[in-house]
PDB file of N, CA and C in Angstrom:
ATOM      1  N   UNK A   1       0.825  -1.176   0.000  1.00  0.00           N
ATOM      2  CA  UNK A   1       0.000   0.000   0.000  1.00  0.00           C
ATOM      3  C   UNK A   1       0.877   1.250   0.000  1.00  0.00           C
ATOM      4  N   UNK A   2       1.954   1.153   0.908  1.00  0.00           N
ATOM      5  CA  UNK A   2       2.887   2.340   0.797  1.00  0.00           C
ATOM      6  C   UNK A   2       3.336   2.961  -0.542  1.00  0.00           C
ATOM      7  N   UNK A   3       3.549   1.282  -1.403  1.00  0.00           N
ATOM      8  CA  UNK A   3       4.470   2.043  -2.196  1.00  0.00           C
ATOM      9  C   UNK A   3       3.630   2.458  -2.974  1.00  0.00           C
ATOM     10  N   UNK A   4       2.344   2.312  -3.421  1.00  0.00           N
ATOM     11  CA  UNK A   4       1.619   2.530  -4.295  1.00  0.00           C
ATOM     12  C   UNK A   4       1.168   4.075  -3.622  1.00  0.00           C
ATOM     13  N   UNK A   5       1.178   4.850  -3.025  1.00  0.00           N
ATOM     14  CA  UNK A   5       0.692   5.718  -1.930  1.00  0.00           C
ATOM     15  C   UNK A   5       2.160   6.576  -2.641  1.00  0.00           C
ATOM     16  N   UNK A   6       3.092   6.106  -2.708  1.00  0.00           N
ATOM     17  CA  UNK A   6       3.904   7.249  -2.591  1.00  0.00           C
ATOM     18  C   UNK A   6       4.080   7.190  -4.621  1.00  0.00           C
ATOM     19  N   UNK A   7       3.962   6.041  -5.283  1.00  0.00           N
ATOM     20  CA  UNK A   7       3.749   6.326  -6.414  1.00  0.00           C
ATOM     21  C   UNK A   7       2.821   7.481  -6.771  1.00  0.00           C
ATOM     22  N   UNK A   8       1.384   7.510  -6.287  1.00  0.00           N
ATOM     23  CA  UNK A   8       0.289   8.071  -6.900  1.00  0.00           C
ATOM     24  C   UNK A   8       1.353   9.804  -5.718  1.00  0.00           C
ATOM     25  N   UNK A   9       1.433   9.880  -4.905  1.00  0.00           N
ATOM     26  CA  UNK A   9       2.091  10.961  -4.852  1.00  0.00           C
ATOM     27  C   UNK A   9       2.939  11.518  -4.976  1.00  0.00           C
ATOM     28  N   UNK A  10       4.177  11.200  -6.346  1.00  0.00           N
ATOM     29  CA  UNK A  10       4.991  11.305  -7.114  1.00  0.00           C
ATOM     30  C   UNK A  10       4.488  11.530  -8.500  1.00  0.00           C
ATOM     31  N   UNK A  11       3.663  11.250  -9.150  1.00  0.00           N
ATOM     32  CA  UNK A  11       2.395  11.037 -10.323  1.00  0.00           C
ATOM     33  C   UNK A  11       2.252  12.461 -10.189  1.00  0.00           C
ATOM     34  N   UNK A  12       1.492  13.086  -9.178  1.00  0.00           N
ATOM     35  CA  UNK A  12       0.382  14.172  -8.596  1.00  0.00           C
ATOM     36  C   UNK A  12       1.111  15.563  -9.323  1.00  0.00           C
ATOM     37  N   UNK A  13       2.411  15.436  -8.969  1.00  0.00           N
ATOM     38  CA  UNK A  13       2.885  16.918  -9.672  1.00  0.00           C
ATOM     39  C   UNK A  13       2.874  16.942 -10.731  1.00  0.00           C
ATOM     40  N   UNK A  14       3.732  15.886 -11.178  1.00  0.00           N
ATOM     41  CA  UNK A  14       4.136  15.536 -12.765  1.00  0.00           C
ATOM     42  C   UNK A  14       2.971  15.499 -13.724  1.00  0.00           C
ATOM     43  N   UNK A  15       1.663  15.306 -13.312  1.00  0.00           N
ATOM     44  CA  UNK A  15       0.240  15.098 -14.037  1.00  0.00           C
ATOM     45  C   UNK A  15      -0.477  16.971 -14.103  1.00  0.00           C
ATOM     46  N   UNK A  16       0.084  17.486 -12.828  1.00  0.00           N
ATOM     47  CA  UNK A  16      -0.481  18.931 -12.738  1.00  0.00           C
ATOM     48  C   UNK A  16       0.642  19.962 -13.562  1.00  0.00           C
ATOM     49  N   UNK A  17       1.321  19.574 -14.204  1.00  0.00           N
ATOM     50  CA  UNK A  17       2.347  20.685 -15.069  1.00  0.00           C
ATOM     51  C   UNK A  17       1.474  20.659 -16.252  1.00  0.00           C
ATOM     52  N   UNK A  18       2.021  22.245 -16.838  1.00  0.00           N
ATOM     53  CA  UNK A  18       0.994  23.279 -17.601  1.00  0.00           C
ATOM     54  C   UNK A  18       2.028  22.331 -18.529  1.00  0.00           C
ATOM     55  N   UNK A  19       1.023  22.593 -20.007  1.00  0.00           N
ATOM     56  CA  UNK A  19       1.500  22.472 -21.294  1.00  0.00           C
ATOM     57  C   UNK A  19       1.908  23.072 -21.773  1.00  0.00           C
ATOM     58  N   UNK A  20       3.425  24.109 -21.513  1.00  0.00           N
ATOM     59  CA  UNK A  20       3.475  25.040 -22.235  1.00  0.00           C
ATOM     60  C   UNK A  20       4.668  25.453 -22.260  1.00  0.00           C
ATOM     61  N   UNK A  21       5.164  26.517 -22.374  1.00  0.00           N
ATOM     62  CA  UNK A  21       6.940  26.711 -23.096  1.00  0.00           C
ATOM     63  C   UNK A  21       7.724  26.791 -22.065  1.00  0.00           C
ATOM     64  N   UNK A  22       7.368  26.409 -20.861  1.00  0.00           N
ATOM     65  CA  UNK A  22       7.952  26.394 -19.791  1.00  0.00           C
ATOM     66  C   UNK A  22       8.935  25.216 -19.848  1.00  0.00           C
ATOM     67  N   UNK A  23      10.012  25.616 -19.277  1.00  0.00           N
ATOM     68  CA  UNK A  23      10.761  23.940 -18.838  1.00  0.00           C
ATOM     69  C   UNK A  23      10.184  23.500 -18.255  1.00  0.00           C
ATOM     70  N   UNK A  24       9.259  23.426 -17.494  1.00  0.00           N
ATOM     71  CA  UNK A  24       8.904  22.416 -16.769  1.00  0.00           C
ATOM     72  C   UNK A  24       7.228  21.694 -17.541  1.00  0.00           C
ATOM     73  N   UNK A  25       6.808  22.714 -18.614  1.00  0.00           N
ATOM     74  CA  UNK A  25       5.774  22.030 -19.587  1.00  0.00           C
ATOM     75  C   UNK A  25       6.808  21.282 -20.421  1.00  0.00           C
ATOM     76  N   UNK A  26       7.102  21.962 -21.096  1.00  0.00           N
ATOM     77  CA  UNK A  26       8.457  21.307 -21.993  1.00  0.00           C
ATOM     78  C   UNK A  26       8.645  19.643 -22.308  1.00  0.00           C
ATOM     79  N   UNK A  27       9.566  19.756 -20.722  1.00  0.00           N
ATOM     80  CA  UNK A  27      10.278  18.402 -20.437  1.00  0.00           C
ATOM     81  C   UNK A  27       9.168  17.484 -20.688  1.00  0.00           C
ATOM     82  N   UNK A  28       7.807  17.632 -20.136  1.00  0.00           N
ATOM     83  CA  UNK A  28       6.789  16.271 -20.025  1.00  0.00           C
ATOM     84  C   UNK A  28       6.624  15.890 -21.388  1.00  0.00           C
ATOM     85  N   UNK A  29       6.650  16.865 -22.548  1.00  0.00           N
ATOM     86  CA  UNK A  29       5.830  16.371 -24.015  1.00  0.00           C
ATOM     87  C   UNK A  29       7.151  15.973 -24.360  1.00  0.00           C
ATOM     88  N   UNK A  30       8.509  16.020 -24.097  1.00  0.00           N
ATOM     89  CA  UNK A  30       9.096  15.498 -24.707  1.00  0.00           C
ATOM     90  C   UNK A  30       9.755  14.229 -24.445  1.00  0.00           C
ATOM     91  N   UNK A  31       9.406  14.364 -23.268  1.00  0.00           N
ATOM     92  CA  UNK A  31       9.970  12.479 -22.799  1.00  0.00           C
ATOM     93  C   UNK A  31       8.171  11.190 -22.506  1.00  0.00           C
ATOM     94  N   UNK A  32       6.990  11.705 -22.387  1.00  0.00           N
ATOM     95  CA  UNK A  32       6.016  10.797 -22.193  1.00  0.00           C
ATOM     96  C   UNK A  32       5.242  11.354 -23.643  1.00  0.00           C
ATOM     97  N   UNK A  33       4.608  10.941 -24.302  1.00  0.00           N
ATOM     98  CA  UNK A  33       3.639  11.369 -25.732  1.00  0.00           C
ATOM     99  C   UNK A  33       2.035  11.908 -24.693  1.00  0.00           C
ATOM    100  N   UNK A  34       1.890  12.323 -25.636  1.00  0.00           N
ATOM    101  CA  UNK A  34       0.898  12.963 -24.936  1.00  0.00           C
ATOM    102  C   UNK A  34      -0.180  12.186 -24.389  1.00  0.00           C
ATOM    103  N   UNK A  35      -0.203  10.746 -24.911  1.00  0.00           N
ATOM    104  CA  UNK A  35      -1.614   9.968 -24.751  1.00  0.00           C
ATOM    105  C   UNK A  35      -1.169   9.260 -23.195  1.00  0.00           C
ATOM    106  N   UNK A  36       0.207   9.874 -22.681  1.00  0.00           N
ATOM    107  CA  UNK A  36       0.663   9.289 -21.578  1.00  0.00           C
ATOM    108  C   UNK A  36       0.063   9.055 -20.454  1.00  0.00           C
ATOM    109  N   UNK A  37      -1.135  10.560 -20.182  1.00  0.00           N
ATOM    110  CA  UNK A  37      -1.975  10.257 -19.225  1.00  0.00           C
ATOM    111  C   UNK A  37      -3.604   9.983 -19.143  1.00  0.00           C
ATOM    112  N   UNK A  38      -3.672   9.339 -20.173  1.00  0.00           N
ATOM    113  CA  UNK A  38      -4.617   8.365 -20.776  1.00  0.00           C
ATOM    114  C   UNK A  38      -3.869   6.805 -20.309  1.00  0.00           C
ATOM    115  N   UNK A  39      -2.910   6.819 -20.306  1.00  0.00           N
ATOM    116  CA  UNK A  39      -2.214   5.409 -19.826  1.00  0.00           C
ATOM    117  C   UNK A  39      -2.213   5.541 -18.650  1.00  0.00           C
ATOM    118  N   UNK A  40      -1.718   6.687 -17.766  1.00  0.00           N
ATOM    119  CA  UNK A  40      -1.613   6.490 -15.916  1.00  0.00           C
ATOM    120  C   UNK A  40      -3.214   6.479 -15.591  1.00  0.00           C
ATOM    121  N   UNK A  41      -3.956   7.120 -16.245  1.00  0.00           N
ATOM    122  CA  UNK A  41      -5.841   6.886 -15.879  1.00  0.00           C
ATOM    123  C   UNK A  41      -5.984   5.523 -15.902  1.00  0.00           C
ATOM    124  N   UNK A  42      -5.569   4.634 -16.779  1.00  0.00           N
ATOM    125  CA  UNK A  42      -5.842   3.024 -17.604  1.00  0.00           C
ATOM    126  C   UNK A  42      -5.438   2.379 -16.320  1.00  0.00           C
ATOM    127  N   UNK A  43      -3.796   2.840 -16.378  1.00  0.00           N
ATOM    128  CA  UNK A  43      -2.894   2.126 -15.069  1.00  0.00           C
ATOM    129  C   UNK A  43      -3.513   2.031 -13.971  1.00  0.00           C
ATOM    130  N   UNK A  44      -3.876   3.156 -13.249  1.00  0.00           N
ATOM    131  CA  UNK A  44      -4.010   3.607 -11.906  1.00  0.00           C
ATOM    132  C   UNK A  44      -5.864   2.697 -11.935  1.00  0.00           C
ATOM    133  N   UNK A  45      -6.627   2.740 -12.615  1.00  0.00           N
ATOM    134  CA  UNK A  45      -7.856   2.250 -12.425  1.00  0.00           C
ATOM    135  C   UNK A  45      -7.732   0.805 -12.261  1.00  0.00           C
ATOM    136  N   UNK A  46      -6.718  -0.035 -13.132  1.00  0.00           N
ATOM    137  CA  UNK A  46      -6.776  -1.127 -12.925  1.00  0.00           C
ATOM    138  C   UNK A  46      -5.997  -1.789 -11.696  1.00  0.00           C
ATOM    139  N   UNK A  47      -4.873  -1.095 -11.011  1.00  0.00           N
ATOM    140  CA  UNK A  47      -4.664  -1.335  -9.591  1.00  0.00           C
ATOM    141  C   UNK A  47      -5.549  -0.786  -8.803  1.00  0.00           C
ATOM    142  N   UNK A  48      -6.449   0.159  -8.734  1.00  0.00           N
ATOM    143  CA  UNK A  48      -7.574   0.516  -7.692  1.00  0.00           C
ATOM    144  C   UNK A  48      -8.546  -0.502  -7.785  1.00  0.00           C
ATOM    145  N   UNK A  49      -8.759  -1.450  -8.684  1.00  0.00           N
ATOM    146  CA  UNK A  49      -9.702  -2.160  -9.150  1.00  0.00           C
ATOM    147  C   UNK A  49      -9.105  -3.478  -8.258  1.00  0.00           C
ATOM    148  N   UNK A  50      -7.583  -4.008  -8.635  1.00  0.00           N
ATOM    149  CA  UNK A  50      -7.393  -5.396  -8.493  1.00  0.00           C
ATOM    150  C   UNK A  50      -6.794  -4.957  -6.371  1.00  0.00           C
ATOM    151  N   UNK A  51      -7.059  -3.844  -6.023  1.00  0.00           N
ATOM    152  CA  UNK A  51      -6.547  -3.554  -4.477  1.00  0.00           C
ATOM    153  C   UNK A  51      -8.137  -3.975  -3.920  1.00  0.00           C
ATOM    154  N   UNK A  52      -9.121  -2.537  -4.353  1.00  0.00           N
ATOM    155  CA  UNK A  52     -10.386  -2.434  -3.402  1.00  0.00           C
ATOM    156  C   UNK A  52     -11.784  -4.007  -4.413  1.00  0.00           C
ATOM    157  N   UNK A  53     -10.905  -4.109  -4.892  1.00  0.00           N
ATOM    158  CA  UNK A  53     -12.502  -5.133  -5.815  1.00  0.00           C
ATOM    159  C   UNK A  53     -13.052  -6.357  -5.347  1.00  0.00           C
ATOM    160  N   UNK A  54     -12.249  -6.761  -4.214  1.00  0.00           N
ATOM    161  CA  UNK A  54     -12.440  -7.916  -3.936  1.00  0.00           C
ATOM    162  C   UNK A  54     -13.145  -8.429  -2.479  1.00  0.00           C
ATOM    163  N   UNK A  55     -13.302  -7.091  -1.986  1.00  0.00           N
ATOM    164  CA  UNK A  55     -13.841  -6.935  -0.468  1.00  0.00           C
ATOM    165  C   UNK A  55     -12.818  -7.556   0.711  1.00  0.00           C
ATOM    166  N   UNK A  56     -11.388  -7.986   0.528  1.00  0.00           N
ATOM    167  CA  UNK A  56     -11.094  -8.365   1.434  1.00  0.00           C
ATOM    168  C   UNK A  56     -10.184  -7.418   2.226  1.00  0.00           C
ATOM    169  N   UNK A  57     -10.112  -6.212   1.932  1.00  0.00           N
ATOM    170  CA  UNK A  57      -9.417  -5.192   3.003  1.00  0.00           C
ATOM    171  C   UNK A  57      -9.813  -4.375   3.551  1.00  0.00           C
ATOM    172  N   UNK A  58     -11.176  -4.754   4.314  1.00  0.00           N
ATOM    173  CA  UNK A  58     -11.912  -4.380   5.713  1.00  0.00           C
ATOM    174  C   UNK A  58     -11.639  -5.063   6.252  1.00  0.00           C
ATOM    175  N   UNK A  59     -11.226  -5.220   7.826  1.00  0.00           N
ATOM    176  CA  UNK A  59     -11.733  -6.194   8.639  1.00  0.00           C
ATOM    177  C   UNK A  59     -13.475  -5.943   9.620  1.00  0.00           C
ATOM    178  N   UNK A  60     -13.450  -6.972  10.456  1.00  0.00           N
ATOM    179  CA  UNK A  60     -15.286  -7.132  10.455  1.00  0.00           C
ATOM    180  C   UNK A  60     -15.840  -5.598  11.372  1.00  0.00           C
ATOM    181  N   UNK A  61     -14.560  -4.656  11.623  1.00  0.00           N
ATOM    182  CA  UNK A  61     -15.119  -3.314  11.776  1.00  0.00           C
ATOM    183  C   UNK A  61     -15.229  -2.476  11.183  1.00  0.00           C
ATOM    184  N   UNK A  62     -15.083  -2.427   9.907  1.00  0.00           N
ATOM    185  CA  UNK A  62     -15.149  -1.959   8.851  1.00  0.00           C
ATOM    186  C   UNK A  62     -13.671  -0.959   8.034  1.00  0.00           C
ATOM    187  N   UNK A  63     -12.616  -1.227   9.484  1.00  0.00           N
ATOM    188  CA  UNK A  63     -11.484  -0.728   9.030  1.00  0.00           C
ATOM    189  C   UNK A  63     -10.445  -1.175   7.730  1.00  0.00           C
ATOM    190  N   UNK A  64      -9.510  -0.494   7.314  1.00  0.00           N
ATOM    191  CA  UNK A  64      -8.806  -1.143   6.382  1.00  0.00           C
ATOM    192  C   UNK A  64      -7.896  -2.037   7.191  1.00  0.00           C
ATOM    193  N   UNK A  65      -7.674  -3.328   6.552  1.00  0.00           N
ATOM    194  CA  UNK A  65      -6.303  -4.089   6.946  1.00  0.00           C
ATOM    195  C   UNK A  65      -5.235  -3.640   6.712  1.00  0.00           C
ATOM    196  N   UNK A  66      -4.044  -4.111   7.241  1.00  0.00           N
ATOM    197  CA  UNK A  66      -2.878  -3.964   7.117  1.00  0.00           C
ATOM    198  C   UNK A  66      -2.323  -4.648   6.338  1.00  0.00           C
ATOM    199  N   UNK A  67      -2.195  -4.286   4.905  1.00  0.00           N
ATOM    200  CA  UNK A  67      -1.369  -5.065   3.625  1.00  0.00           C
ATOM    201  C   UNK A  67      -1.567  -4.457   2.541  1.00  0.00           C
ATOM    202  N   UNK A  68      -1.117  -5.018   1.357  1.00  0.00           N
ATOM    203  CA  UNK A  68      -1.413  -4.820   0.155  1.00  0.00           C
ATOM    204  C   UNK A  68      -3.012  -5.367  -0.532  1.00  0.00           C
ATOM    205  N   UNK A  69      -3.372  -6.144  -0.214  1.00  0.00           N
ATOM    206  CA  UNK A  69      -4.370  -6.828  -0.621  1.00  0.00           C
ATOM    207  C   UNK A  69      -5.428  -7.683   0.312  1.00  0.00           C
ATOM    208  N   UNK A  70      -5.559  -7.609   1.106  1.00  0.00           N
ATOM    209  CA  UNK A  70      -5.833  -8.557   2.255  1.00  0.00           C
ATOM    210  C   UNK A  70      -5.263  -8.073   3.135  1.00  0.00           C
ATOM    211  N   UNK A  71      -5.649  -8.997   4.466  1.00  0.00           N
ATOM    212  CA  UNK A  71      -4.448  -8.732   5.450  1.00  0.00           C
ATOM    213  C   UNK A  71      -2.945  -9.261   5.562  1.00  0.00           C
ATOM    214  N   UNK A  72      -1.918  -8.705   5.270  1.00  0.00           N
ATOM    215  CA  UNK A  72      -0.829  -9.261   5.288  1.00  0.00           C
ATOM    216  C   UNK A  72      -0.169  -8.037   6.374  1.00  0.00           C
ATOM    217  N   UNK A  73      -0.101  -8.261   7.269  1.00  0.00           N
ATOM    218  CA  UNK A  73       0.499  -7.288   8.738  1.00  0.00           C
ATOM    219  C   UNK A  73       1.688  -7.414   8.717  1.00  0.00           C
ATOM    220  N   UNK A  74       2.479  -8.507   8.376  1.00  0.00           N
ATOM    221  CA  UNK A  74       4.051  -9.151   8.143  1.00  0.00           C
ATOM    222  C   UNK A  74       4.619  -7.460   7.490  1.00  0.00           C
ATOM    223  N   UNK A  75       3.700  -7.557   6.601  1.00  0.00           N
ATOM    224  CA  UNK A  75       4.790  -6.462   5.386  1.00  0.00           C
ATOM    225  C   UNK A  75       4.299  -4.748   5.965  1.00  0.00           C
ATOM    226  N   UNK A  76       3.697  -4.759   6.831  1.00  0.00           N
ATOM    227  CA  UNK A  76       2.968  -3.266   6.839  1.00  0.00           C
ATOM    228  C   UNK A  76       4.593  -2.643   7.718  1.00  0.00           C
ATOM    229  N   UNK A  77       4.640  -1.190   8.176  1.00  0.00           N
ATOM    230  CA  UNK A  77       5.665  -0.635   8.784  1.00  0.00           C
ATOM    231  C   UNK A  77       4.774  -0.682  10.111  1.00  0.00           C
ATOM    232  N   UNK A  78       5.946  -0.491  11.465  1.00  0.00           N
ATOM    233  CA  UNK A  78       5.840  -0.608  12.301  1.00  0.00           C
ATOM    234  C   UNK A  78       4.939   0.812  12.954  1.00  0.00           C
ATOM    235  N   UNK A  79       5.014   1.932  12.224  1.00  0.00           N
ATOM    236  CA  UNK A  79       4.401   2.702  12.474  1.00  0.00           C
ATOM    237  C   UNK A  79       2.920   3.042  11.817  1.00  0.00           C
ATOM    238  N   UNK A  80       2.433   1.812  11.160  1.00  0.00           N
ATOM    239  CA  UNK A  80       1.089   1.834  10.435  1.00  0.00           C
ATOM    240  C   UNK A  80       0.161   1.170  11.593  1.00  0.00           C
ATOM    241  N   UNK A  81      -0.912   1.252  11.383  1.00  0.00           N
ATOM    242  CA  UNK A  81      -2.113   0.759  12.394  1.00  0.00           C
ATOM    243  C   UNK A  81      -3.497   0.923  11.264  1.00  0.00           C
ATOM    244  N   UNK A  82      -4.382   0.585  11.568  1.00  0.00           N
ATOM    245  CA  UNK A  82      -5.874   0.210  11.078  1.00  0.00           C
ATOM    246  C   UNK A  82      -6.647   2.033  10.975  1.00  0.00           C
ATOM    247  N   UNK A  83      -5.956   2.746  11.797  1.00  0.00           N
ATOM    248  CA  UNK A  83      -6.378   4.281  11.894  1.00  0.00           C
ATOM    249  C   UNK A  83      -5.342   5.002  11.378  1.00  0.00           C
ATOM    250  N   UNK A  84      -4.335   4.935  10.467  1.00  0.00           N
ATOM    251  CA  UNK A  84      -3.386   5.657   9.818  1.00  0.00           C
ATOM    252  C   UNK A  84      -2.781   5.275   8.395  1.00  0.00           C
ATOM    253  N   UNK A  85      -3.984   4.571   7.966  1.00  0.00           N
ATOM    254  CA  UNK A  85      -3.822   4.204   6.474  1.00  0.00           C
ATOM    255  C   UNK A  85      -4.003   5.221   5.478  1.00  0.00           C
ATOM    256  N   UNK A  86      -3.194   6.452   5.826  1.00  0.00           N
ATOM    257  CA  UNK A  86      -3.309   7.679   5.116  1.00  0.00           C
ATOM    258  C   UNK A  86      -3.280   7.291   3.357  1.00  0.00           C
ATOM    259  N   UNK A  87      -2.142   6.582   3.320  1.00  0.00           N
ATOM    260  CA  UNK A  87      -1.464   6.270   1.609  1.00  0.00           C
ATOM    261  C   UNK A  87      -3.000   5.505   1.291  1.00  0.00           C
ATOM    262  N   UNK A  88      -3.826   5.242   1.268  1.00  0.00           N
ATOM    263  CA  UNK A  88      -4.762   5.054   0.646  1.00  0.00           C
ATOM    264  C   UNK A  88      -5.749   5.682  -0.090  1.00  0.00           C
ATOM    265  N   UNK A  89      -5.867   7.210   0.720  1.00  0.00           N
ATOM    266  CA  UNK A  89      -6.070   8.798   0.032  1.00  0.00           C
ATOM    267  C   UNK A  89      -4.917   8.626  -0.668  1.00  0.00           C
ATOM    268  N   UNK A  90      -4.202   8.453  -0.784  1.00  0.00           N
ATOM    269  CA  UNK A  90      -3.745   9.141  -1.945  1.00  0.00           C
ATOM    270  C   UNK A  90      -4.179   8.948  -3.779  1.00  0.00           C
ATOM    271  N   UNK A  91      -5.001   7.426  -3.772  1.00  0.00           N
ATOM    272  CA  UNK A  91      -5.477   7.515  -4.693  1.00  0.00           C
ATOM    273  C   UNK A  91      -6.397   8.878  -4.855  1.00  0.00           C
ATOM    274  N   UNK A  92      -6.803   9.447  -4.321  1.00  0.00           N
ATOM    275  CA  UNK A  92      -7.889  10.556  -4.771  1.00  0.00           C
ATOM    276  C   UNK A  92      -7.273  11.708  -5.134  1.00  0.00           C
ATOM    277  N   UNK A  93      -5.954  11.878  -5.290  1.00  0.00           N
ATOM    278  CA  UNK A  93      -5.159  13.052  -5.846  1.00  0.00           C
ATOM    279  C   UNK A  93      -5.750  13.827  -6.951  1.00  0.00           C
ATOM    280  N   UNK A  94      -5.887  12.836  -8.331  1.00  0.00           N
ATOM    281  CA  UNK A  94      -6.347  13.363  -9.696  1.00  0.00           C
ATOM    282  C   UNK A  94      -7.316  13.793  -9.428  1.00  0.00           C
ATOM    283  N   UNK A  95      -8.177  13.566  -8.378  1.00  0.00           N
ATOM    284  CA  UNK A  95      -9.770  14.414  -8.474  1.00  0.00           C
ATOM    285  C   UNK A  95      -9.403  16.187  -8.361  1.00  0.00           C
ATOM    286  N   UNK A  96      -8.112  16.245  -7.396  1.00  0.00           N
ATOM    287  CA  UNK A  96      -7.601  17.921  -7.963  1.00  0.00           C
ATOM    288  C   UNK A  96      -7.239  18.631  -9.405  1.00  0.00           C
ATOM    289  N   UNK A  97      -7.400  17.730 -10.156  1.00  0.00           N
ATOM    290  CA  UNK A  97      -7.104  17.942 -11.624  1.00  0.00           C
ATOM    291  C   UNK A  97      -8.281  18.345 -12.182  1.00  0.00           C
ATOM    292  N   UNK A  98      -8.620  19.730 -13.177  1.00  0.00           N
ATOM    293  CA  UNK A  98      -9.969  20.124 -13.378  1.00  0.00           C
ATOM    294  C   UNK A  98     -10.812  18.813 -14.355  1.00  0.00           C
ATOM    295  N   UNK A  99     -11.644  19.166 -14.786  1.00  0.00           N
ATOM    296  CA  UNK A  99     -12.357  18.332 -15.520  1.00  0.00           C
ATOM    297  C   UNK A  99     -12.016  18.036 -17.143  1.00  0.00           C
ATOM    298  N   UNK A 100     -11.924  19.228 -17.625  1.00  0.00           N
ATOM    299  CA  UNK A 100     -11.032  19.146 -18.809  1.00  0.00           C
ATOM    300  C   UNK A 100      -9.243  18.869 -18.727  1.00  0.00           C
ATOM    301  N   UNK A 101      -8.570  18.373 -18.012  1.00  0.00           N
ATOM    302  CA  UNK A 101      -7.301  18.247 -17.727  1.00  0.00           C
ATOM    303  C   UNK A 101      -7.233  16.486 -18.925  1.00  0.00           C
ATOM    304  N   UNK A 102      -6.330  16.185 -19.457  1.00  0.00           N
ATOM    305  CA  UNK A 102      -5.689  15.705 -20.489  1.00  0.00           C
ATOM    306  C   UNK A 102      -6.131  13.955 -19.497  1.00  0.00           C
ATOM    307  N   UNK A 103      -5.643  14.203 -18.170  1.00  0.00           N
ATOM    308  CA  UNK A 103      -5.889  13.033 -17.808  1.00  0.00           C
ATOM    309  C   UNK A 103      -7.344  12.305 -17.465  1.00  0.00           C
ATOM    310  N   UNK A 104      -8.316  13.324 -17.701  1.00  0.00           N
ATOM    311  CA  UNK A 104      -9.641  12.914 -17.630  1.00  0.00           C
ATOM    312  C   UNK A 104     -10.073  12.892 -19.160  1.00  0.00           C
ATOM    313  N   UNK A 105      -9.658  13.391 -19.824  1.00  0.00           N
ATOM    314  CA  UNK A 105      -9.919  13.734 -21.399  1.00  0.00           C
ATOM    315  C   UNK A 105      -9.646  12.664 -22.383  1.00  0.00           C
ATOM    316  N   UNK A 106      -8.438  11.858 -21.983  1.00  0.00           N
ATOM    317  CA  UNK A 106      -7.573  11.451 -22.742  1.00  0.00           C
ATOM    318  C   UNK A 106      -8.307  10.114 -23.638  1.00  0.00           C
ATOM    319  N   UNK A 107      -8.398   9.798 -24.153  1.00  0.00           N
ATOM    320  CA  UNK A 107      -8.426   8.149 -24.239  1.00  0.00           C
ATOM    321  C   UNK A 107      -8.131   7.390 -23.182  1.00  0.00           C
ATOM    322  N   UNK A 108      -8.032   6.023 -22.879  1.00  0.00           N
ATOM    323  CA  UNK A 108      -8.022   4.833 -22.388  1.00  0.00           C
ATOM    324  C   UNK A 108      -6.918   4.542 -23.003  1.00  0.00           C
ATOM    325  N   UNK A 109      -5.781   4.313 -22.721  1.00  0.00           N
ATOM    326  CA  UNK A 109      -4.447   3.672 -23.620  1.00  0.00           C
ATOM    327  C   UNK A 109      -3.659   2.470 -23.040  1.00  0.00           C
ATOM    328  N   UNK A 110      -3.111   1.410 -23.956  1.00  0.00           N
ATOM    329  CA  UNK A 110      -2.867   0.230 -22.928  1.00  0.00           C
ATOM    330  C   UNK A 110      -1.841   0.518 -22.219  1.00  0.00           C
ATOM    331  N   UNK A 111      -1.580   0.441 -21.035  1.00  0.00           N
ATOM    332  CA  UNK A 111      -0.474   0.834 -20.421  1.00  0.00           C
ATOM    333  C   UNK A 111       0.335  -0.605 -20.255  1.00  0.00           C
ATOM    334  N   UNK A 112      -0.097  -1.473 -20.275  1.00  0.00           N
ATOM    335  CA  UNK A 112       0.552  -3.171 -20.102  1.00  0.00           C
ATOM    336  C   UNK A 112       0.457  -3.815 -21.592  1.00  0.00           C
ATOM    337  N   UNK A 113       1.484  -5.002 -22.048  1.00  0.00           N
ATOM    338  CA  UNK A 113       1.112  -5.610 -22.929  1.00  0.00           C
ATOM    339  C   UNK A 113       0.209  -6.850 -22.557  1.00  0.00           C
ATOM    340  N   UNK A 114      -0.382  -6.919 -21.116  1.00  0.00           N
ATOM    341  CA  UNK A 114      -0.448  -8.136 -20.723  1.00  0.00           C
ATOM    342  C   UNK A 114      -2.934  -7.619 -20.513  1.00  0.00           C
ATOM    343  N   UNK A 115      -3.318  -8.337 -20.725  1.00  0.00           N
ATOM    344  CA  UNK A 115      -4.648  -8.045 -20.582  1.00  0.00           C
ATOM    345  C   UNK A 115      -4.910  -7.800 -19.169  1.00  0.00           C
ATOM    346  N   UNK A 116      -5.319  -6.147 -19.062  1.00  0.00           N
ATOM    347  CA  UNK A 116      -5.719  -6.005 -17.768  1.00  0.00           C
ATOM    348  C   UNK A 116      -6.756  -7.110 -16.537  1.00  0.00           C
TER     349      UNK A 116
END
């Protein structure tokens, strides 16, 4: 969960840069194509899908477990608990992105060669 938590908040800036003659618009069109965030929308839905789809990371109080997928407590950090599963907001980042923004706009693009 962490790492996916600190992915989607590494994503967050890099998705909010302007398109434009700026170095810092610049750099993005020239190293990802533009349909790039049409692929992190594709990406990011199908790990939100294969994390929350399966109902098994509540436990019977309705909290999140401690793991990636289930409960796996082995792998969580010593400073995580059932009330500080912050990195899980972090999927909701892109909802700060307006409505017309490239990554709500975009196409659907395969981001895997492998069938989601």
């Amino acid at each position: 969960m962490e790492c996916f938590g600190r992915l989607m908040a590494g994503l967050a800036p890099w998705l909010s840069l302007a398109d434009d003659d700026t170095p810092e618009g610049i750099n993005p069109t020239q190293t990802t194509p533009r349909m790039g965030k049409g692929q992190v929308r594709a990406g990011m839905t199908a790990v939100i899908k294969r994390m929350f789809g399966n109902n098994r990371n509540f436990n019977t109080k309705d909290f999140l477990t401690l793991g990636f997928n289930g409960s796996q407590a082995g792998i969580s950090d010593y400073y995580t608990n059932n009330g500080s599963l912050y990195m899980a907001s972090l999927a909701f980042l892109p909802l700060g992105l307006p409505a017309d923004d490239p990554f709500w706009t975009d196409a659907l693009q395969p981001w895997t060669s492998k069938k989601a």
